[in-house]
Protein backbone atom coordinates (compact mmCIF):
# COMPACT_ATOMS: atom_id res chain seq x y z
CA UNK A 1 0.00 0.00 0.00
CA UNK A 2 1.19 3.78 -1.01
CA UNK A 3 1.01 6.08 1.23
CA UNK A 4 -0.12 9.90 -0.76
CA UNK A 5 1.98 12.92 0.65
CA UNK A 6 1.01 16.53 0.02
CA UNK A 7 4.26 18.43 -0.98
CA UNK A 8 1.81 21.08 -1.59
CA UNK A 9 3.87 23.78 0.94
CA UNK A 10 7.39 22.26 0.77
CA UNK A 11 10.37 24.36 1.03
CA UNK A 12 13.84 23.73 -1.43
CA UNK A 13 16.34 22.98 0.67
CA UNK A 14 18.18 26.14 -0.87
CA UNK A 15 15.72 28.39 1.04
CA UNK A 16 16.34 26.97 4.09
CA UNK A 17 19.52 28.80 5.55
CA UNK A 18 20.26 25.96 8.05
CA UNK A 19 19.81 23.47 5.50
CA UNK A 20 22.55 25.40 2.82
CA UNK A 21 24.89 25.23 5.08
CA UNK A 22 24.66 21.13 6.30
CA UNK A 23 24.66 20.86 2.23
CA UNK A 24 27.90 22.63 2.05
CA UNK A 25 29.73 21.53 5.31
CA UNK A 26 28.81 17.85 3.86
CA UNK A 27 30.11 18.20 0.74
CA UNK A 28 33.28 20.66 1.07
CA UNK A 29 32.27 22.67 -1.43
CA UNK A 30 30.29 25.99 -1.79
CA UNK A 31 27.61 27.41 -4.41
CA UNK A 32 28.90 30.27 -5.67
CA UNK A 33 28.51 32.88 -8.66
CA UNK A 34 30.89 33.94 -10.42
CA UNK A 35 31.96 36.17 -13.71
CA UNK A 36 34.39 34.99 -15.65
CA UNK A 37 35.70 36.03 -19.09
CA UNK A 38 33.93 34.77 -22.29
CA UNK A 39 37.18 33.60 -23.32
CA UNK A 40 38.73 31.81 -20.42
CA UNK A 41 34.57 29.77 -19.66
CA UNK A 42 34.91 28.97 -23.59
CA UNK A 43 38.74 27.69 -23.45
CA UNK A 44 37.78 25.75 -20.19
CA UNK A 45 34.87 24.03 -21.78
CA UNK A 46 36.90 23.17 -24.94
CA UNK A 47 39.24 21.37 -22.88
CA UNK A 48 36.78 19.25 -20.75
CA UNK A 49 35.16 18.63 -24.02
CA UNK A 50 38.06 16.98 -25.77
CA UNK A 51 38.89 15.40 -22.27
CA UNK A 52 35.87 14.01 -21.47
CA UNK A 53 35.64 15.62 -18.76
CA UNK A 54 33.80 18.86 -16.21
CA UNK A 55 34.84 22.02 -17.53
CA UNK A 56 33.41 23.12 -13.48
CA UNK A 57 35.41 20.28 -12.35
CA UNK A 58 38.82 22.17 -14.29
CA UNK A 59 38.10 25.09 -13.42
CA UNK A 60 38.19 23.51 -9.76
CA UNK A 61 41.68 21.71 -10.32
CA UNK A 62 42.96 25.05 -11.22
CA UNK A 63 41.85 27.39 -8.63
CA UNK A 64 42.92 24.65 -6.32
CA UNK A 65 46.35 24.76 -7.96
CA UNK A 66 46.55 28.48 -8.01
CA UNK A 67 45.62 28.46 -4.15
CA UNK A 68 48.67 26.30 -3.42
CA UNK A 69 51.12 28.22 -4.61
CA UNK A 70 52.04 26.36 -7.83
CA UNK A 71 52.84 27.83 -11.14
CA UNK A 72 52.46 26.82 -14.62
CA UNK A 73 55.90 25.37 -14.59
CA UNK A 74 55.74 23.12 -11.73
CA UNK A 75 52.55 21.77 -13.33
CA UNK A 76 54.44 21.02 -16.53
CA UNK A 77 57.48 20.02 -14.23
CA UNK A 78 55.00 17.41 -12.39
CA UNK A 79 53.80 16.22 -15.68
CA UNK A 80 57.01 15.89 -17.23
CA UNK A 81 58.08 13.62 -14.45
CA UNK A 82 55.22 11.11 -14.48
CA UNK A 83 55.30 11.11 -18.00
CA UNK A 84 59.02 9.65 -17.93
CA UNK A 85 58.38 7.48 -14.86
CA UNK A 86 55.49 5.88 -16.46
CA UNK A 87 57.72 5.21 -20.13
């Protein structure tokens, strides 16, 4: 047997303040909004296109990157390296 529920006046978790914030301690990341450059959204989606990939999810990678300090050289330095260790 089914039980009907009325949904009727239910709330999205989104306007519940307390319940944002469970959703984002729980999952480590934030909702935010953001403007980016045409170019640099178009270049990112490109690349997660041809990768298979998130272009959110690169954009991610890279912000975490930028965060820790690392350049554009150790990146290709890191790559380099686990490129020869793997041949």
């Amino acid at each position: 047997m089914r039980k009907e529920y009325d949904f009727s006046r239910a709330k999205r978790a989104k306007d519940i303040p307390h319940l944002v914030k469970l959703q984002a301690e729980a999952s480590g990341k934030t909702r935010i909004t953001m403007r980016v450059d045409n170019a640099v959204l178009a270049a990112f989606k490109a690349r997660a296109e041809a990768a298979g990939g998130s272009y959110q999810t690169m954009m991610n990678e890279a912000l975490r990157q930028y965060a820790a300090g690392l350049t554009l050289a150790d990146v290709v330095r890191e790559t380099i390296r686990e490129e020869l260790h793997q041949g």
